[in-house]
C-alpha atoms as a PDB file:
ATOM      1  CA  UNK A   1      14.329   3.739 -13.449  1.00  0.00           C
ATOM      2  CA  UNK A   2      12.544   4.155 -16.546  1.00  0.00           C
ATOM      3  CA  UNK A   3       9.282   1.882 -17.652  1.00  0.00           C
ATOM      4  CA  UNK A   4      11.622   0.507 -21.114  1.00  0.00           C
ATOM      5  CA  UNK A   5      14.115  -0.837 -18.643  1.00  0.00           C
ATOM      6  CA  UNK A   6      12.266  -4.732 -18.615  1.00  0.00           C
ATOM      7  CA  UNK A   7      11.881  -6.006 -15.053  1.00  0.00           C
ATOM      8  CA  UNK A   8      11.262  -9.686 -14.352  1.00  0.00           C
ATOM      9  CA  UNK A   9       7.392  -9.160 -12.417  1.00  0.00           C
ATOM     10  CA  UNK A  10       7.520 -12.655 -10.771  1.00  0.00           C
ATOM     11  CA  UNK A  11      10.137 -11.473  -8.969  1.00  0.00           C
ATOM     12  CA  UNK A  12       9.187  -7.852  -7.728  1.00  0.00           C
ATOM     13  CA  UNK A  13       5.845  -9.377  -6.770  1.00  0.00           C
ATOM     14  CA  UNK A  14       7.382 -12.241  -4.693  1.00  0.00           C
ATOM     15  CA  UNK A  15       9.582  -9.986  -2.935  1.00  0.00           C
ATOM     16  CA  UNK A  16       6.370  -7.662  -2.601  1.00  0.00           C
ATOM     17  CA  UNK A  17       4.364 -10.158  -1.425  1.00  0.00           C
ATOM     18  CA  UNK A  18       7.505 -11.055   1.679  1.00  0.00           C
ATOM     19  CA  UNK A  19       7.582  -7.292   2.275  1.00  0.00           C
ATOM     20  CA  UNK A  20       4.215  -6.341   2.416  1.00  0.00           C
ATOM     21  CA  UNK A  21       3.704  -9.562   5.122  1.00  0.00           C
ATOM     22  CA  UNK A  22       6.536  -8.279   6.932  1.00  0.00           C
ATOM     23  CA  UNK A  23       5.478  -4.300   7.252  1.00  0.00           C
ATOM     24  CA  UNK A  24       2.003  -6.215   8.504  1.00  0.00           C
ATOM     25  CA  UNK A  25       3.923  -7.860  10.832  1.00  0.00           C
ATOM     26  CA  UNK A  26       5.424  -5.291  12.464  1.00  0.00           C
ATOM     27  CA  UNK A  27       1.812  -2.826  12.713  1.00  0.00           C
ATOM     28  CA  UNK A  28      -0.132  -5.742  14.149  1.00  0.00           C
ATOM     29  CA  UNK A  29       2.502  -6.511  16.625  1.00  0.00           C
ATOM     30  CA  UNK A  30       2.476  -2.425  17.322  1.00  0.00           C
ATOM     31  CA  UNK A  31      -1.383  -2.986  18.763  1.00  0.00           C
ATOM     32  CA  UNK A  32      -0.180  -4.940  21.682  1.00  0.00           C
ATOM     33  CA  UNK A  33       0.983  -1.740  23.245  1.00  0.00           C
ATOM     34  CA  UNK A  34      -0.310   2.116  23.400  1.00  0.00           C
ATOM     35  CA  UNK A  35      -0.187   3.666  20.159  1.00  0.00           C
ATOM     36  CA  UNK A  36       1.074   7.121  20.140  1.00  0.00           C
ATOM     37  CA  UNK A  37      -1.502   8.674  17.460  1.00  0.00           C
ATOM     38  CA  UNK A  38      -2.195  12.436  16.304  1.00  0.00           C
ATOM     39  CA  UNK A  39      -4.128  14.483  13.684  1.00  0.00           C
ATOM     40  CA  UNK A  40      -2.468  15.911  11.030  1.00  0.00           C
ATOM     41  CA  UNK A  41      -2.361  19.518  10.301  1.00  0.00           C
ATOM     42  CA  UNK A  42      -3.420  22.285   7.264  1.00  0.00           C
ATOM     43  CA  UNK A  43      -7.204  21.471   7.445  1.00  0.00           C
ATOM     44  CA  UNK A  44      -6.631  17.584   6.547  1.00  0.00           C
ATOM     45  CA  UNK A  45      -7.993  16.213  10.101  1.00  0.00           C
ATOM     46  CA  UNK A  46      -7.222  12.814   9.599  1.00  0.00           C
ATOM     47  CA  UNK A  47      -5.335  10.747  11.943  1.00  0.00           C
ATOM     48  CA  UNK A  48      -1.959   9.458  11.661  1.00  0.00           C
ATOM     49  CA  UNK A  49       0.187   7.332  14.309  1.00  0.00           C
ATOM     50  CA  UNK A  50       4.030   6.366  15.492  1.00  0.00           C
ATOM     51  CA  UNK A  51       2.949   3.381  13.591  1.00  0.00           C
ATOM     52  CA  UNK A  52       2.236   4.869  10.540  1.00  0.00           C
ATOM     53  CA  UNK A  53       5.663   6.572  10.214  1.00  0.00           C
ATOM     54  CA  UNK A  54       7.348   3.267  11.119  1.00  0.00           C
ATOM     55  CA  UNK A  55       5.723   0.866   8.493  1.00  0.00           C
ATOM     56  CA  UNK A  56       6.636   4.040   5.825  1.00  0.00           C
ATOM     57  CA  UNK A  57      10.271   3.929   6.528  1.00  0.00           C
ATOM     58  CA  UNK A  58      10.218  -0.165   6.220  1.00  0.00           C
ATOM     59  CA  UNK A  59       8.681  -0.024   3.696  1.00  0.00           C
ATOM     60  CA  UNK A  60      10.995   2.788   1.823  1.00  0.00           C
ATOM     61  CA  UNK A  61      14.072   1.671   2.331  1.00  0.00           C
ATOM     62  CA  UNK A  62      13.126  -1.970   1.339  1.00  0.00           C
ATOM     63  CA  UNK A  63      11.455  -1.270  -1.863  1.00  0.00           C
ATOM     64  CA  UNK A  64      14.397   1.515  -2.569  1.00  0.00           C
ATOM     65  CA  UNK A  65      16.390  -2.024  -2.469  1.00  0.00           C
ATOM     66  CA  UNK A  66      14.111  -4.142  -4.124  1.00  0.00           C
ATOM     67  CA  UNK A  67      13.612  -1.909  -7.558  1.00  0.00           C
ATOM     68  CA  UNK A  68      16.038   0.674  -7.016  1.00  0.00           C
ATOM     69  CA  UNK A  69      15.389   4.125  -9.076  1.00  0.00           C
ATOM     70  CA  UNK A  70      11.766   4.328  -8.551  1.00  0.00           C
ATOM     71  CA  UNK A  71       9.626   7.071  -7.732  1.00  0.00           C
ATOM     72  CA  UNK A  72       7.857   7.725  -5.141  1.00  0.00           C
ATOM     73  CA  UNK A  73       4.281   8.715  -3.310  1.00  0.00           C
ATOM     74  CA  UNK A  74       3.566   7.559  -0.209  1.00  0.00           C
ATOM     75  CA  UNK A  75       0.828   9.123   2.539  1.00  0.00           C
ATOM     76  CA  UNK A  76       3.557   9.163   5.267  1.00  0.00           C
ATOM     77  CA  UNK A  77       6.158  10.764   3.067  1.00  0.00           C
ATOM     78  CA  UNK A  78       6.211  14.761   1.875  1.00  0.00           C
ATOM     79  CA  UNK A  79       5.500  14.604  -1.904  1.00  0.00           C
ATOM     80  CA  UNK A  80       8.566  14.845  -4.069  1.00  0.00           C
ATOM     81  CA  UNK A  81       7.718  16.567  -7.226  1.00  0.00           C
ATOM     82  CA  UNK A  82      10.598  15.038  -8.585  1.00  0.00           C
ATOM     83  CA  UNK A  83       8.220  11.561  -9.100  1.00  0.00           C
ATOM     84  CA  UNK A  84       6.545  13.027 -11.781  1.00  0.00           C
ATOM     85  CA  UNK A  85       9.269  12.503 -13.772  1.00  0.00           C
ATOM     86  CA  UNK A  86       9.827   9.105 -13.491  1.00  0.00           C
ATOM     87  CA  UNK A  87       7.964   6.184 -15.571  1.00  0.00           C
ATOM     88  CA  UNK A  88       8.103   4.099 -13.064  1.00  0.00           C
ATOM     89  CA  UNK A  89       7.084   4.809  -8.934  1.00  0.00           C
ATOM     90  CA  UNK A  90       5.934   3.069  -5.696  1.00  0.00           C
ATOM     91  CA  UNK A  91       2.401   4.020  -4.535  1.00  0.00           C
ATOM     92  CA  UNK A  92       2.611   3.365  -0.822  1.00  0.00           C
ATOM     93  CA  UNK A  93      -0.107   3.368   2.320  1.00  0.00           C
ATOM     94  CA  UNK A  94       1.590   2.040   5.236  1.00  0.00           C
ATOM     95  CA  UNK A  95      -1.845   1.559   6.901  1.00  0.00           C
ATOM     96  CA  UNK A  96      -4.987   2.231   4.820  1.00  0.00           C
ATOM     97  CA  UNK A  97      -7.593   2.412   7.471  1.00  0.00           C
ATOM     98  CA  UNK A  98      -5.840   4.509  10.339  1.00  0.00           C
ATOM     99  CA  UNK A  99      -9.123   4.925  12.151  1.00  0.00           C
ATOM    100  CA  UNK A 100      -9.826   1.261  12.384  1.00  0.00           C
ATOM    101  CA  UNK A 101      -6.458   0.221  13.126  1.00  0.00           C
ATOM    102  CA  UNK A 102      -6.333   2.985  16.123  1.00  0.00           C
ATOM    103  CA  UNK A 103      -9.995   1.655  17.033  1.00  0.00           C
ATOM    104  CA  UNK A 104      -9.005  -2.231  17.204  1.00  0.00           C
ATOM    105  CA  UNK A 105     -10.758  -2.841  13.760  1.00  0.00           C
ATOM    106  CA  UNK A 106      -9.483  -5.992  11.284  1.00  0.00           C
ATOM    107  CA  UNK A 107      -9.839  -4.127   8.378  1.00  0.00           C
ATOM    108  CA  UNK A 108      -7.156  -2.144   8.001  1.00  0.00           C
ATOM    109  CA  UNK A 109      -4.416  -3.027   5.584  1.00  0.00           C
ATOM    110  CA  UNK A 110      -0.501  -2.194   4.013  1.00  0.00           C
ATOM    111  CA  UNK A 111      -1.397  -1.309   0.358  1.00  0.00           C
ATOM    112  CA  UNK A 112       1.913  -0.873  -1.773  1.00  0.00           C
ATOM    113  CA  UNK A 113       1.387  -0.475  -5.790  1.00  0.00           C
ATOM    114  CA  UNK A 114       4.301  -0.296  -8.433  1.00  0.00           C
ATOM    115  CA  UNK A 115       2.535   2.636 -11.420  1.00  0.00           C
ATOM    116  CA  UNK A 116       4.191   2.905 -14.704  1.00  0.00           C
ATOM    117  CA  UNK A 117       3.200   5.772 -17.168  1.00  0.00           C
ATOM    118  CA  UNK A 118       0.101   6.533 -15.208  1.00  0.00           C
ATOM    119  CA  UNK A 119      -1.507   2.891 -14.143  1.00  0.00           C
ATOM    120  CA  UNK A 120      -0.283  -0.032 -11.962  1.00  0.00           C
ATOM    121  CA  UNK A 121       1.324  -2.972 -12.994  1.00  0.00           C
ATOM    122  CA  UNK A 122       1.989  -4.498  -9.865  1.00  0.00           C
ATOM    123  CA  UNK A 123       0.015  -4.580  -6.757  1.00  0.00           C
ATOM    124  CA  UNK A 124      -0.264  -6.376  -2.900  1.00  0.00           C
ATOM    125  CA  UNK A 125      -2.693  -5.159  -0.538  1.00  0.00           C
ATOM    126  CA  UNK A 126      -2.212  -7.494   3.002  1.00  0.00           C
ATOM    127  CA  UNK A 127      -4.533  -7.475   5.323  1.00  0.00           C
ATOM    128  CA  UNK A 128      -2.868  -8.161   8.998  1.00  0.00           C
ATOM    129  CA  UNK A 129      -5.230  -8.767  10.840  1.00  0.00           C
ATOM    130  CA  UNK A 130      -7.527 -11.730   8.800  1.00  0.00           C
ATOM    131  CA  UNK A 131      -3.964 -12.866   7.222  1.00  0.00           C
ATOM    132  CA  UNK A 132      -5.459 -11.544   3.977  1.00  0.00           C
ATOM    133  CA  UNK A 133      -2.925 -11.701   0.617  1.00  0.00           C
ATOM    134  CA  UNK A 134      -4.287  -9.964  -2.296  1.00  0.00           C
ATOM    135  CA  UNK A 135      -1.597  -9.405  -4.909  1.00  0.00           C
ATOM    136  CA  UNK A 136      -2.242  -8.685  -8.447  1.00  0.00           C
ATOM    137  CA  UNK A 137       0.037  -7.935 -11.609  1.00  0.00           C
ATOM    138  CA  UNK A 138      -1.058  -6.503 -15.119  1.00  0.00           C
ATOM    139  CA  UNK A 139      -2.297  -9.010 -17.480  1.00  0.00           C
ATOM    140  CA  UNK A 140      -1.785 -11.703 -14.813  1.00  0.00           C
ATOM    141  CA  UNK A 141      -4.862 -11.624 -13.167  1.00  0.00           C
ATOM    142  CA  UNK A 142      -5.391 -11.759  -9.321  1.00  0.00           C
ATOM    143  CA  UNK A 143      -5.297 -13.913  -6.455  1.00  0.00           C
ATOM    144  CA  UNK A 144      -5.794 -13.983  -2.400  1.00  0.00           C
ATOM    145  CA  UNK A 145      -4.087 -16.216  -0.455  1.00  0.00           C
ATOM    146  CA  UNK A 146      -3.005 -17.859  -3.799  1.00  0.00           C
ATOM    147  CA  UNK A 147      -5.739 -19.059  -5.007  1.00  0.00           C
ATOM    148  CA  UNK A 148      -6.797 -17.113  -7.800  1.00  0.00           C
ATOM    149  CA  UNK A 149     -10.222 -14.575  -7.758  1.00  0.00           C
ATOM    150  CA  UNK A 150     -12.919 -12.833 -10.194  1.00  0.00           C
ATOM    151  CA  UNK A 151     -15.947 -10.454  -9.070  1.00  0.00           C
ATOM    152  CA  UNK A 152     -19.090 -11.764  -8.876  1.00  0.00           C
ATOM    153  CA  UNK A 153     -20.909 -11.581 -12.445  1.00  0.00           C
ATOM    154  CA  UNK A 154     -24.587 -10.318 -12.824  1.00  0.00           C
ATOM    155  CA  UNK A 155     -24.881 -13.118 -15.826  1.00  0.00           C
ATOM    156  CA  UNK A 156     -27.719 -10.614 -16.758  1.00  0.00           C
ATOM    157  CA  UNK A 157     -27.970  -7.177 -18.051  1.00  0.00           C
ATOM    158  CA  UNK A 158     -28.769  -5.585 -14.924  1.00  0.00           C
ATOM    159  CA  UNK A 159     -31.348  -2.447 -13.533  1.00  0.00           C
ATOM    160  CA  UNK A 160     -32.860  -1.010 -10.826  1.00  0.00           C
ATOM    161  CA  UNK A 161     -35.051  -4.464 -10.187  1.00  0.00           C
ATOM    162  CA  UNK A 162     -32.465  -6.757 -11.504  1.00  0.00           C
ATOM    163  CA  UNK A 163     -29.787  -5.283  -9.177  1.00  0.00           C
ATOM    164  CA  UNK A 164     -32.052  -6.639  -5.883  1.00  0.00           C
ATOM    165  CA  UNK A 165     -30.052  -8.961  -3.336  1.00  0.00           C
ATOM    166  CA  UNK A 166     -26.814  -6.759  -4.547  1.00  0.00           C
ATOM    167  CA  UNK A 167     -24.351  -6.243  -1.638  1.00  0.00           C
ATOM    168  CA  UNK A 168     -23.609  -2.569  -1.625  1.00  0.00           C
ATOM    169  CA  UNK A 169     -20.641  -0.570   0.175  1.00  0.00           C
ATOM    170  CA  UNK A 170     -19.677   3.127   0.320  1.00  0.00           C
ATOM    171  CA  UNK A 171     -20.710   6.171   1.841  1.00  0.00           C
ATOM    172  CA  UNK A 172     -23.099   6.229   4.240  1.00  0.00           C
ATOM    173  CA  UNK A 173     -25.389   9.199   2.848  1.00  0.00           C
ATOM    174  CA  UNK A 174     -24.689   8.036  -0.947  1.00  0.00           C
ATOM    175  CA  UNK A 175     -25.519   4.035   0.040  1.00  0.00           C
ATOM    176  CA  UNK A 176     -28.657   5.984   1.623  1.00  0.00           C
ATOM    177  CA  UNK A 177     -29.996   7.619  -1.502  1.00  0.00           C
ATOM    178  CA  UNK A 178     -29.228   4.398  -3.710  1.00  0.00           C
ATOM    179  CA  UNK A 179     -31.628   2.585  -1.257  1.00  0.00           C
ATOM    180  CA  UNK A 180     -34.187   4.945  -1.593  1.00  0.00           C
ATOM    181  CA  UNK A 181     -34.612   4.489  -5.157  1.00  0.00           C
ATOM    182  CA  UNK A 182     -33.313   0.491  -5.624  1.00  0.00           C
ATOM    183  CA  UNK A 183     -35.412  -1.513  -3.585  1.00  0.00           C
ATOM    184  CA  UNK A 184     -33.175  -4.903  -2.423  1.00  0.00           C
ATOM    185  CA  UNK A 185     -29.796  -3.609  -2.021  1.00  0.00           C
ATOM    186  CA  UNK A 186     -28.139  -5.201   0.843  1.00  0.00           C
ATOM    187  CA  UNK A 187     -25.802  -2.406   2.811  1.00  0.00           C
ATOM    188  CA  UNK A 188     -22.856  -3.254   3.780  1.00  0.00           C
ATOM    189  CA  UNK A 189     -21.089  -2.253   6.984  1.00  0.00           C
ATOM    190  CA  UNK A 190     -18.324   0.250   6.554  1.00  0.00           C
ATOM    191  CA  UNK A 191     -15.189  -1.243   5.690  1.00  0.00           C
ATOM    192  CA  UNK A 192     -12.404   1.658   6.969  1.00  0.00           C
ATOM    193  CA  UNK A 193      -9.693   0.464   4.177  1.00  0.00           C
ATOM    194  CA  UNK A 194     -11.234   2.128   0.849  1.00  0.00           C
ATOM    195  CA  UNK A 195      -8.548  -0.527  -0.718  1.00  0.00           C
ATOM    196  CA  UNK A 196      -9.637  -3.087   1.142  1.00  0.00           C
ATOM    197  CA  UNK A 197     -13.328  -2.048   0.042  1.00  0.00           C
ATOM    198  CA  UNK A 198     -12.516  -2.405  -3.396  1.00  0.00           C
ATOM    199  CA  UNK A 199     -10.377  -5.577  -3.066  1.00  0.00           C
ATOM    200  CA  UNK A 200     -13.825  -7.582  -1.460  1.00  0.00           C
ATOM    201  CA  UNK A 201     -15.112  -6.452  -5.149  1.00  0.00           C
ATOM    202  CA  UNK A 202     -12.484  -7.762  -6.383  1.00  0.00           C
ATOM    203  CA  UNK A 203     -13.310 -11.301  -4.480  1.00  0.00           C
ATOM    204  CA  UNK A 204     -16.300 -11.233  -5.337  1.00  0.00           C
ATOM    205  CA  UNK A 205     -17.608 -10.770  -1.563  1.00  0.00           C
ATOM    206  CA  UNK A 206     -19.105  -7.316  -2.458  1.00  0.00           C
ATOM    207  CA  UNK A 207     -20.815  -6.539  -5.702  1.00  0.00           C
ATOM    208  CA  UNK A 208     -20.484  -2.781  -5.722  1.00  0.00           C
ATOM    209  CA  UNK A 209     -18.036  -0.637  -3.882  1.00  0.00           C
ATOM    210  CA  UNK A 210     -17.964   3.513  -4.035  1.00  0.00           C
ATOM    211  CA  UNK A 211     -15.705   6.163  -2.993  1.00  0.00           C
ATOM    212  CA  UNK A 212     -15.816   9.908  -2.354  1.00  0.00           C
ATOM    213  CA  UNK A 213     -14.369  12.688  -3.951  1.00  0.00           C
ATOM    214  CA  UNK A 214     -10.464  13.375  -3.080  1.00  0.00           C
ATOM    215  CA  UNK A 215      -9.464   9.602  -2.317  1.00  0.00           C
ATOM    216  CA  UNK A 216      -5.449   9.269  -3.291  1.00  0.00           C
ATOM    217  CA  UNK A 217      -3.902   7.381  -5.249  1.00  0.00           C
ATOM    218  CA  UNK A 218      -2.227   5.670  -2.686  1.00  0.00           C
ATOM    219  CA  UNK A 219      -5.701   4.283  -1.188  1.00  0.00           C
ATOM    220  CA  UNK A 220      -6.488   3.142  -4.965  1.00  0.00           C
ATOM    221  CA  UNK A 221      -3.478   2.094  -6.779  1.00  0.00           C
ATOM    222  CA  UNK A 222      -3.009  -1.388  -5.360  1.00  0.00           C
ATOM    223  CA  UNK A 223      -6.704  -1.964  -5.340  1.00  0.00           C
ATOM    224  CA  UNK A 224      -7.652  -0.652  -8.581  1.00  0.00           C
ATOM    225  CA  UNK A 225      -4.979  -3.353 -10.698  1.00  0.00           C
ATOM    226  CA  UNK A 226      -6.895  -5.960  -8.341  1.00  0.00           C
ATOM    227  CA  UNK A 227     -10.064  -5.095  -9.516  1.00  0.00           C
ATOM    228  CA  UNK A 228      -9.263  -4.866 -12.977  1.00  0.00           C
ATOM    229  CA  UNK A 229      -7.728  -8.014 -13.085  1.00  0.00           C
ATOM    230  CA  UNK A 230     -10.459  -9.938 -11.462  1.00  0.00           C
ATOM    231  CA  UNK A 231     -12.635  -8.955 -14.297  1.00  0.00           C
ATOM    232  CA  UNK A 232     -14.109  -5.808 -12.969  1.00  0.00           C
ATOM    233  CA  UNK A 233     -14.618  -2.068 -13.521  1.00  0.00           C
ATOM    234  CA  UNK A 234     -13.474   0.888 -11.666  1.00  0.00           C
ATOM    235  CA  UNK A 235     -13.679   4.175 -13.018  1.00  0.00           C
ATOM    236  CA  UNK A 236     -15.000   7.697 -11.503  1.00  0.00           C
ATOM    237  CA  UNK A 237     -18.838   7.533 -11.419  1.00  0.00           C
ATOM    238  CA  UNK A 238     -18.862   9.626 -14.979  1.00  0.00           C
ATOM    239  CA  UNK A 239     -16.748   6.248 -16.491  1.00  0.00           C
ATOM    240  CA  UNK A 240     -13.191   7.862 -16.603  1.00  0.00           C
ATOM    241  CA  UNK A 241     -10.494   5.548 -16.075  1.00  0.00           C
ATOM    242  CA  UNK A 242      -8.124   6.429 -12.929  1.00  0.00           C
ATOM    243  CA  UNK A 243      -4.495   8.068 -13.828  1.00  0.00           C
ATOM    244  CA  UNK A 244      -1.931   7.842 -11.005  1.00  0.00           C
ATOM    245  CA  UNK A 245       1.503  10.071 -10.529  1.00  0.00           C
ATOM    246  CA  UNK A 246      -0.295  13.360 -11.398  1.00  0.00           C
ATOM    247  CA  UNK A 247       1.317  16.842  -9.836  1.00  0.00           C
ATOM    248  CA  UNK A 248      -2.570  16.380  -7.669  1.00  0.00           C
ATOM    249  CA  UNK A 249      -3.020  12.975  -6.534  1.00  0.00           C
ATOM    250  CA  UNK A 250      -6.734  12.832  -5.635  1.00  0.00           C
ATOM    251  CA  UNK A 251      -9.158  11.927  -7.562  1.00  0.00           C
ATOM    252  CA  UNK A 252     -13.532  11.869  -8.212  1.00  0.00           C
ATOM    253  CA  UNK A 253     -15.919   9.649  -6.924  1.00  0.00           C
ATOM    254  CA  UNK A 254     -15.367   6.022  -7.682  1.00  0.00           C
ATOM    255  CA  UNK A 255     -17.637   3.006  -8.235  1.00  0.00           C
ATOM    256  CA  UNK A 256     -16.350  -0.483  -8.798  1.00  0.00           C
ATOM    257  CA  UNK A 257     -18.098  -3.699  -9.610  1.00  0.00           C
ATOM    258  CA  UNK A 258     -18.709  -6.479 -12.368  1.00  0.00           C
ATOM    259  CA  UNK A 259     -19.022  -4.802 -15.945  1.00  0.00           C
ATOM    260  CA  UNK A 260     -23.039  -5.169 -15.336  1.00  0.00           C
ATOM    261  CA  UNK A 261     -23.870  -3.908 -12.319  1.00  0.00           C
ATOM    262  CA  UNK A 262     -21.043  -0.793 -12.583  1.00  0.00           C
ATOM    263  CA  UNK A 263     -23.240   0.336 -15.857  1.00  0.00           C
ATOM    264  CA  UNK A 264     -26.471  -0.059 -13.941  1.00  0.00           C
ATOM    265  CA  UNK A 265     -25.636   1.765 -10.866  1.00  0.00           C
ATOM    266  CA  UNK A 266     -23.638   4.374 -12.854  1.00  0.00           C
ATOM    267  CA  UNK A 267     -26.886   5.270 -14.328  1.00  0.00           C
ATOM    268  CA  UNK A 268     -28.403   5.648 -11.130  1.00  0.00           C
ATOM    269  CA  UNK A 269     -25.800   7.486  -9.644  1.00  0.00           C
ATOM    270  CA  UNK A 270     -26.190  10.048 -12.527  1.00  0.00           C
ATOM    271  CA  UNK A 271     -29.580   9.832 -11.938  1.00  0.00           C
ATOM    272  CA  UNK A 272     -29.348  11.379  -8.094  1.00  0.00           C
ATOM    273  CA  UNK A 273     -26.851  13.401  -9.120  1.00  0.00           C
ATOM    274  CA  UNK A 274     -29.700  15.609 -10.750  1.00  0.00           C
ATOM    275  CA  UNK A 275     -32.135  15.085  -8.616  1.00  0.00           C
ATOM    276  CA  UNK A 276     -32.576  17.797  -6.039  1.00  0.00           C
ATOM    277  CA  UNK A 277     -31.838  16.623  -2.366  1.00  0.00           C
END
């Protein structure tokens, strides 16, 4: 399907929305028994499960139905180079958070993005286990649950002292050195979905959220058109925007928060960057 063939959003997004619940459905009804659950292979050591495979094939053959002649670039799926050339593609993680879900965790989540020419346009991210809706559409803004949401605003041009009482979440060792030089940050516990991570920024329940170098687009896409359109910022810690449906799909470190605080810590983050460890 190509991007200058018009599509009526309302209705992709409410059949989203239905899908996306569903898929949830059927993992958190999966943890009620064992879990079959492996590691994948070539060097990536990350864990995938019977689960996994099962919300991917749901969730391809419904959204093959729902907007048929996509692209598409999902975790569970081998890549297709034939998606890069399409205008239009679904950006799929059946479960974003594998380690949590495997561990019993609630933050795991089914993250599902629709990308034309390089940036979403539609997004859901559902969270199963806290019955969490987060759906977002270009120019539309963003909501969870329904009820419509924003990031939490500085209201003042923010710095090192300013930034005090900010809640902070990310890597460990990064969140580490931040603390170390901006007395007050509040650390928050690791949250295993990076989209879900980005989507509390997005709420406004976390004012800063970072990501390492080679995150996917599929752990970003959904959460990145969420962020945006709750009034935020998320670019790569030097303040490049994120394109999606390249021939690599990883991308740099990430930092998202309210306009503010995302120039504030970006300085910062430079900052360590060339200071010696």
């Amino acid at each position: 399907m190509q991007a200058s063939e018009q599509i009526d959003r309302g209705a992709v997004v409410k059949g989203l929305a239905a899908l996306v619940r569903e898929a949830g459905a059927l993992a958190l009804r999966s943890t009620r028994s064992p879990i079959k659950s492996w590691f994948k292979g070539a060097g990536d050591g990350s864990p995938v499960s019977e689960i996994d495979l099962a919300v991917d094939r749901l969730l391809k053959e419904r959204l093959g139905a729902l907007l048929p002649g996509c692209g598409w670039l999902s975790e569970e799926t081998e890549d297709d180079p034939a998606r890069l050339g399409c205008d239009r593609l679904w950006v799929v993680d059946p479960i974003d958070g594998t380690r949590g879900f495997l561990a019993g965790k609630p933050d795991w989540t089914v993250s599902v993005a629709l990308v034309e020419h390089g940036r979403p346009v539609i997004g859901a991210l559902f969270a199963p286990a806290s019955d969490e809706m987060f759906l977002a559409t270009a120019g539309g803004g963003a909501t969870r649950n329904g009820t419509p949401i924003a990031v939490a605003r500085a209201g003042v041009a923010q710095d090192r002292a300013t930034l005090a009482g900010s809640r902070v979440a990310g890597p460990p060792r990064l969140l580490e050195r931040l603390a170390a030089t901006t007395p007050g940050l509040v650390l928050e516990p690791k949250v295993h979905s990076l989209a879900l991570r980005f989507a509390r920024v997005a709420q406004g329940a976390i004012h800063v959220a970072f990501a390492s170098r080679e995150s996917h687009d599929w752990d970003l896409a959904a959460a990145d058109l969420l962020v945006h359109e709750a009034a935020g910022t998320l670019t790569t810690v030097t303040g490049e925007s994120i394109r999606y449906n390249r021939p690599v799909p990883t991308h740099e470190a990430l930092i998202a928060a309210d306009p503010a605080r995302h120039r504030a810590v970006s300085e910062i983050v430079a900052t360590l960057a060339r200071t010696p460890r």
